[in-house]
Protein backbone atom coordinates (compact mmCIF):
# COMPACT_ATOMS: atom_id res chain seq x y z
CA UNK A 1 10.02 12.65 -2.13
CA UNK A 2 8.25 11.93 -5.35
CA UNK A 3 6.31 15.04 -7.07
CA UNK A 4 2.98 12.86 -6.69
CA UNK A 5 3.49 12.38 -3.07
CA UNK A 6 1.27 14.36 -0.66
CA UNK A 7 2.04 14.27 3.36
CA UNK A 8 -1.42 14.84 5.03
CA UNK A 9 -2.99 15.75 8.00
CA UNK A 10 -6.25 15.19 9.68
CA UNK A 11 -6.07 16.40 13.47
CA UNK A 12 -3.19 14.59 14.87
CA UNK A 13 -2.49 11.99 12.24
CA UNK A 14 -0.32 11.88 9.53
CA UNK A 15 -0.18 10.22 6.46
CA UNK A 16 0.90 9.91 3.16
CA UNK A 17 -0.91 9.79 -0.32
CA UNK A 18 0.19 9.60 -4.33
CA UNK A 19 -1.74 11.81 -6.41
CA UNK A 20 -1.75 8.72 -8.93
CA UNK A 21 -4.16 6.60 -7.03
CA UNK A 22 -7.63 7.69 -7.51
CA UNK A 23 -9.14 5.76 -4.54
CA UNK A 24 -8.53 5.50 -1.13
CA UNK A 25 -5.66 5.03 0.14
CA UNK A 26 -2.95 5.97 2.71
CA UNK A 27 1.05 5.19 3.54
CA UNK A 28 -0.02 5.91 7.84
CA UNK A 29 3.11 7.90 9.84
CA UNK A 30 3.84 6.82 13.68
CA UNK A 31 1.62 9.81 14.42
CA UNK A 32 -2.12 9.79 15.35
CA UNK A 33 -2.94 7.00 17.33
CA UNK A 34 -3.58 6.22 20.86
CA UNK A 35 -0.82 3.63 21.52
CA UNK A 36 1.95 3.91 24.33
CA UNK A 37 5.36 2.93 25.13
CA UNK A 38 7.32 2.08 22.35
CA UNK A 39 4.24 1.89 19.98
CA UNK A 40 3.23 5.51 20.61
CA UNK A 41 1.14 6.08 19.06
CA UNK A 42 -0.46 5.11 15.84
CA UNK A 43 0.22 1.41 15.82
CA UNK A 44 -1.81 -0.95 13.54
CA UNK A 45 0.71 -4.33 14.82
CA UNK A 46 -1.10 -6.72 17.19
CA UNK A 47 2.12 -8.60 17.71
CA UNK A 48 4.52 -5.58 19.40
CA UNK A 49 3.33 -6.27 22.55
CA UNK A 50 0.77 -3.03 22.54
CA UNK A 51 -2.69 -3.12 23.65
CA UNK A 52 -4.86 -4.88 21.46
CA UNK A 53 -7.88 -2.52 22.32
CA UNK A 54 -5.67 0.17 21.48
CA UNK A 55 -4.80 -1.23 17.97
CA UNK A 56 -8.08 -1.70 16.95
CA UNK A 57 -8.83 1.88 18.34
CA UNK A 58 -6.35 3.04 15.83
CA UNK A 59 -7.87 1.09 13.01
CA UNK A 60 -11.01 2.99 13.51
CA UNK A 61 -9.19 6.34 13.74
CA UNK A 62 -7.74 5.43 10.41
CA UNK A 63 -10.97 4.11 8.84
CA UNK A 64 -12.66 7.20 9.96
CA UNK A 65 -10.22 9.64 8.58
CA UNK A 66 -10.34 7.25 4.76
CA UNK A 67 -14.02 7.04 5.31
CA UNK A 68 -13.18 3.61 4.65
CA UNK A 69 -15.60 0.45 6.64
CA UNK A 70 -13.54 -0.43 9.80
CA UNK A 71 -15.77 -3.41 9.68
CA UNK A 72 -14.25 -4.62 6.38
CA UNK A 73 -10.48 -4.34 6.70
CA UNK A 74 -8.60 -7.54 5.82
CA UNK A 75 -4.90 -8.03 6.83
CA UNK A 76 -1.71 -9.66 5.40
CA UNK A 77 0.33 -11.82 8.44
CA UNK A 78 3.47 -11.34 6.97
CA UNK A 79 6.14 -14.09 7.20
CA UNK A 80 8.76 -12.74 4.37
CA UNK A 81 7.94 -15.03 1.98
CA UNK A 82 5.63 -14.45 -1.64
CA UNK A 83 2.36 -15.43 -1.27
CA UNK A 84 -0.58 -13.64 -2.66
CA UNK A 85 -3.92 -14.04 -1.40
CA UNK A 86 -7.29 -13.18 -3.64
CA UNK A 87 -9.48 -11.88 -0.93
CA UNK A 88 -13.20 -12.90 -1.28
CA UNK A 89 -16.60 -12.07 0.55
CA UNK A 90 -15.84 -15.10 3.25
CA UNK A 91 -12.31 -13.40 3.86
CA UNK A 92 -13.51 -9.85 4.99
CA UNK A 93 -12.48 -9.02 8.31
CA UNK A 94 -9.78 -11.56 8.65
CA UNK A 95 -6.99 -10.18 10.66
CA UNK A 96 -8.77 -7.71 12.75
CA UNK A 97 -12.82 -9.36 13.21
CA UNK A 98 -11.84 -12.75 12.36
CA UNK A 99 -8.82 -14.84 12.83
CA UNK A 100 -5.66 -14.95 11.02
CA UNK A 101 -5.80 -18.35 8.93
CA UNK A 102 -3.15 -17.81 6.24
CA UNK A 103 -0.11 -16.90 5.65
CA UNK A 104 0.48 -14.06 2.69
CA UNK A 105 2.47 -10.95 2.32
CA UNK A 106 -0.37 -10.04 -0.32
CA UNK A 107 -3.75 -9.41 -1.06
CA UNK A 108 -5.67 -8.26 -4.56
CA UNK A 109 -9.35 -8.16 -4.54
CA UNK A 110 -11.98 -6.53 -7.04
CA UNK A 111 -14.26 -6.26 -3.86
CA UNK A 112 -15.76 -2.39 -2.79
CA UNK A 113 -15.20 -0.63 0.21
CA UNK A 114 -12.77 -3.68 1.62
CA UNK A 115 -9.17 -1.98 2.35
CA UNK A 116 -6.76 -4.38 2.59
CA UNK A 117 -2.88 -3.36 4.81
CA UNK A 118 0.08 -4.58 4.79
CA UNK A 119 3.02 -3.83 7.29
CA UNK A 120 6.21 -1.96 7.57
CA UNK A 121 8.74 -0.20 9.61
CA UNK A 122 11.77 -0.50 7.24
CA UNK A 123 10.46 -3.36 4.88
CA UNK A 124 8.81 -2.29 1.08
CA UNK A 125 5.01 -1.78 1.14
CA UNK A 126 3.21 -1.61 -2.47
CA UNK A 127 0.14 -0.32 -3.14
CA UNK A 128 -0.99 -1.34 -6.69
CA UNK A 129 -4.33 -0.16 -8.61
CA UNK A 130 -6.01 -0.97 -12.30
CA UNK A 131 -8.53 1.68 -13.42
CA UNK A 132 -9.71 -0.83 -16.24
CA UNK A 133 -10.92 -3.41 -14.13
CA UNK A 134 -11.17 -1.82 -10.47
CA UNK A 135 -8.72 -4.17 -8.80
CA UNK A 136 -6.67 -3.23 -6.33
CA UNK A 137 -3.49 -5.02 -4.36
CA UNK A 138 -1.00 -4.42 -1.65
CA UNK A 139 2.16 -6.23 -0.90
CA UNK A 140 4.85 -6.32 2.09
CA UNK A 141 8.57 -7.81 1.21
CA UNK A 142 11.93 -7.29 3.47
CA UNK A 143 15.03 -8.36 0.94
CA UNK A 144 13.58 -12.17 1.03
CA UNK A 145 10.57 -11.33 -0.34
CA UNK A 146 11.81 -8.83 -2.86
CA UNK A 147 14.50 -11.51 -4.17
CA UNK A 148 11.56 -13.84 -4.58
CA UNK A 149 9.53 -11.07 -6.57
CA UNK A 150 6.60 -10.64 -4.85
CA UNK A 151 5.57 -7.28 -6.42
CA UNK A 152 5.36 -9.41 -9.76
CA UNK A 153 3.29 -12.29 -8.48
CA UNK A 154 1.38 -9.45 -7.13
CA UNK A 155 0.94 -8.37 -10.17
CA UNK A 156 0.21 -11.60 -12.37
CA UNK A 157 -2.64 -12.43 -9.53
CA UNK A 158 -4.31 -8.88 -10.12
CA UNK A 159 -4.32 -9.92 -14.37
CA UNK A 160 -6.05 -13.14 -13.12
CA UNK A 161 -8.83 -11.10 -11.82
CA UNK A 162 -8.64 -9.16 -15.37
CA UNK A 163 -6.02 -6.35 -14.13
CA UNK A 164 -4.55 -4.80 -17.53
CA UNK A 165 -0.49 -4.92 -17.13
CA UNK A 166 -0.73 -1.77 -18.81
CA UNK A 167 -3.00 0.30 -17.11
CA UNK A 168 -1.76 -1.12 -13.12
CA UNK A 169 -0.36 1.46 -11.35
CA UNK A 170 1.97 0.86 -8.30
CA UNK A 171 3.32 3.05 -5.83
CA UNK A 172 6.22 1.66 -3.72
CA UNK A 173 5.83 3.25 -0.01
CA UNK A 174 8.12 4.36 2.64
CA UNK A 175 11.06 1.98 3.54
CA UNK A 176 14.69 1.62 4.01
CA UNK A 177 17.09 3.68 1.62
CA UNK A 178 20.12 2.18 -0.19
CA UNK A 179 22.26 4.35 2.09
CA UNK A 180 20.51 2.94 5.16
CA UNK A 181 19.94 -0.83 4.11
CA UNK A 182 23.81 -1.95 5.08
CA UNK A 183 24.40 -5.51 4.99
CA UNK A 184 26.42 -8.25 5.17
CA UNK A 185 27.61 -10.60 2.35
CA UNK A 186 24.76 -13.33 2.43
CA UNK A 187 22.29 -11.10 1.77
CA UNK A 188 22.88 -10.05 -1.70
CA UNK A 189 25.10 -13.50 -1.91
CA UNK A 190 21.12 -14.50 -1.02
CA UNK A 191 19.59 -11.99 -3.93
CA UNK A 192 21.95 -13.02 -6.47
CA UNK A 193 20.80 -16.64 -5.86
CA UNK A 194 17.32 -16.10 -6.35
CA UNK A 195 17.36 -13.28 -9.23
CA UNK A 196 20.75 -13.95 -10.99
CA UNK A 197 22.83 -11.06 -12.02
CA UNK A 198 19.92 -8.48 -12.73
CA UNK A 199 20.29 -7.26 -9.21
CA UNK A 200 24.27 -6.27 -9.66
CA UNK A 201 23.50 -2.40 -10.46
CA UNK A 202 21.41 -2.37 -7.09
CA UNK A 203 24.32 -3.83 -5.01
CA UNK A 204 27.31 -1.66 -3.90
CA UNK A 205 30.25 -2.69 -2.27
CA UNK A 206 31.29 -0.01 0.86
CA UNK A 207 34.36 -0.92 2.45
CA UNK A 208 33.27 -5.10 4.08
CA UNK A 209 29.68 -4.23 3.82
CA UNK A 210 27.36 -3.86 1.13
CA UNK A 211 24.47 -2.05 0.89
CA UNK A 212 21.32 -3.08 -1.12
CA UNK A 213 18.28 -0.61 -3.33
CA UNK A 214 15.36 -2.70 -2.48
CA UNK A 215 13.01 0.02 -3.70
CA UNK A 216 15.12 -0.10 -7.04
CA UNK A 217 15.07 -3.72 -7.54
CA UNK A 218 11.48 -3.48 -6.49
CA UNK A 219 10.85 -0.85 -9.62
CA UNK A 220 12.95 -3.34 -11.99
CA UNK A 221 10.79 -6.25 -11.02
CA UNK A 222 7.47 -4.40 -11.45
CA UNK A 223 8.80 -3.26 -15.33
CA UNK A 224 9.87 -6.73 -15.94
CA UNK A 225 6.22 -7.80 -15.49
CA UNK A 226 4.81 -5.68 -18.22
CA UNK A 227 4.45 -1.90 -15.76
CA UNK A 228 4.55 0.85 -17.64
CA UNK A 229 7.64 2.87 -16.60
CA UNK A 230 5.64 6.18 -15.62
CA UNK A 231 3.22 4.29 -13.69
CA UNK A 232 5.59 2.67 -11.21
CA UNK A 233 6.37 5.62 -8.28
CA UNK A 234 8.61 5.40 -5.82
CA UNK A 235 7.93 7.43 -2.71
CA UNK A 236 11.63 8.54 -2.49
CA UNK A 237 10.89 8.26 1.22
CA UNK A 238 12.88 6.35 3.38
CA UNK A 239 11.47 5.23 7.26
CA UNK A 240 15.38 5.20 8.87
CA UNK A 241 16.12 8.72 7.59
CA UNK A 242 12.87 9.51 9.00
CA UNK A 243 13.10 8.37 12.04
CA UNK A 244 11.26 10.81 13.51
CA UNK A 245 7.83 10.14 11.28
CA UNK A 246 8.39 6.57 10.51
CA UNK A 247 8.79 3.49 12.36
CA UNK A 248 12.53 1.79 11.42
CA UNK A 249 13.04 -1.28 12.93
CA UNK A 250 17.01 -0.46 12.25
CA UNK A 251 17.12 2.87 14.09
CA UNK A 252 14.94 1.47 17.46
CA UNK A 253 16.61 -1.76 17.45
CA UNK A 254 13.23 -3.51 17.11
CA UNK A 255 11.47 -1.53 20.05
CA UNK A 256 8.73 -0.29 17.41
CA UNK A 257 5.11 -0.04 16.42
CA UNK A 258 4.48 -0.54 12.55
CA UNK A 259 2.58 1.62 10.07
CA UNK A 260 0.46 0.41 7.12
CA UNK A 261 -0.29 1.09 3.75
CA UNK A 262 -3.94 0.35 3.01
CA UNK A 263 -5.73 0.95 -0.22
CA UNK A 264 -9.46 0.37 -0.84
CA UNK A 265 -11.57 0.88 -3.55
C-alpha cells in the first residue's frame, strides 16, 4: 500500500483515503452496509440483483460518514468504454434521485458538495483533483477502457473546465494486480491495437497466458497527459488479493456487490 494511503474506520465501515486529496473523498471496502446475500453488505450497485432500498440505504450511510449531501450524488453507468461526462446543476442526482440517461465511465465537475462514484470490484477507479481551479473527476476502466485512455480524456475534460495539468492530482484506487489480472492473448493482442507498443513493459508472457499492469499503464497514460510524476499515486492495493475487504469479480466468479470511489469537493 502506498505511504499516503490511510484504511479507515467509522463504526462498521471501512474505507480507504490518500493523504494527497484535500477534500472528500473515499475508496468504500465490502464492509459497512446493510446489504445481504452475495452483496453483504456495503453495496452501492443497483444492478447485482440486491435490494434497491438497501442500496440507497448504503448511500446514505456513506454520505453520512463523508458528511457529503446524499441528495446530490451523481453516478457513472459504466459500459467499458471512454466517455467523460461534465456534470452540471440539471445533472445532480442522476443515478440515484433521477434516472440514468447517459452512458459515461466519467464525470468532472467544478460544482460544491456534489460527489460523484464510479464502480469497481476488480476494474481501475481514479479519483482526480486540481487545487488551482477546484475541479474534481472520477473515472472507471476494465482493460477496454484503459487501452482507450480514459484517465487522459479524463484529464483533458478537467483542463476544459480550467484544471492545471500541473497541479491535477490522481490517485488510482483498489483493483486487480498484475499477478492477478491473467489473460488470454486477445487482450493485450486488443491493448497493443489501441496503444501501439507503449504497453510492451506492462505485458508479461507466463507460460500460454499473459498477464497485464493495468494500474501501470494507467500511471503511464496519466504522465503522458502532462501529470506530474509525484502527483500520480497508486494505491498498491489490489481487490483479488484482498478478497476478504474488496469485492473481485475474479475471485467470486461474478457473485459480488461493488464498492465505489467517490470524491466531492
Amino acid at each position: 500500500m502506498h505511504s499516503s494511503m490511510r484504511r479507515r474506520r467509522c463504526g462498521d465501515l471501512i474505507y480507504y483515503t490518500c493523504d494527497r486529496l484535500p477534500v472528500r473523498h473515499a475508496f468504500t471496502t465490502k464492509s459497512g452496509g446493510v446489504s445481504h446475500g452475495d452483496c453483504e453488505s456495503l453495496n452501492f450497485g443497483f444492478n447485482r440483483g440486491d435490494d434497491p432500498e438497501n442500496v440507497r440505504r448504503n448511500y446514505q450511510i456513506l454520505a453520512d460518514t463523508l458528511h457529503i449531501p446524499f441528495e446530490r450524488f451523481t453516478l457513472t453507468q459504466q459500459v467499458h468504454e471512454s466517455r467523460v461526462q461534465i456534470v452540471k446543476e440539471a445533472d445532480v442526482g442522476t443515478g440515484l434521485h433521477q434516472p440514468m440517461d447517459w452512458k459515461v465511465d466519467g464525470l468532472v465537475t467544478a460544482l460544491p458538495d456534489t460527489p460523484i462514484a464510479g464502480f469497481y470490484a476488480d476494474c481501475v477507479v481514479t479519483l482526480f483533483y486540481d487545487p488551482t481551479a477546484k475541479v474534481c473527476a472520477v473515472c472507471h476502466s476494465g482493460w477496454r477502457g484503459t487501452a482507450q485512455e480514459i484517465a487522459g480524456k479524463t484529464v483533458e475534460k478537467m483542463v476544459s473546465l480550467g484544471a492545471c495539468r500541473e497541479t491535477t492530482i490522481a490517485v488510482i484506487g483498489p483493483s486487480i494486480c498484475q499477478d492477478c489480472f491473467e489473460t488470454d492473448a486477445d487482450v493485450p493482442d486488443a491493448m497493443r491495437a489501441q496503444m501501439g507498443e507503449r504497453v510492451a513493459p506492462f505485458i508479461q508472457t507466463r507460460g500460454k497466458k499473459y498477464h497485464v499492469d493495468l494500474q501501470g499503464i494507467q500511471q503511464m497514460t496519466l504522465q503522458s497527459v502532462g501529470l506530474a510524476p509525484e502527483n500520480i499515486i497508486n494505491s498498491g492495493l489490489c481487490t483479488k488479493c484482498m478478497s476478504d475487504v474488496f469485492w473481485s469479480h475474479r475471485a467470486t466468479n461474478g457473485h459480488r456487490g461493488v464498492q465505489a470511489g467517490v470524491i466531492c469537493l
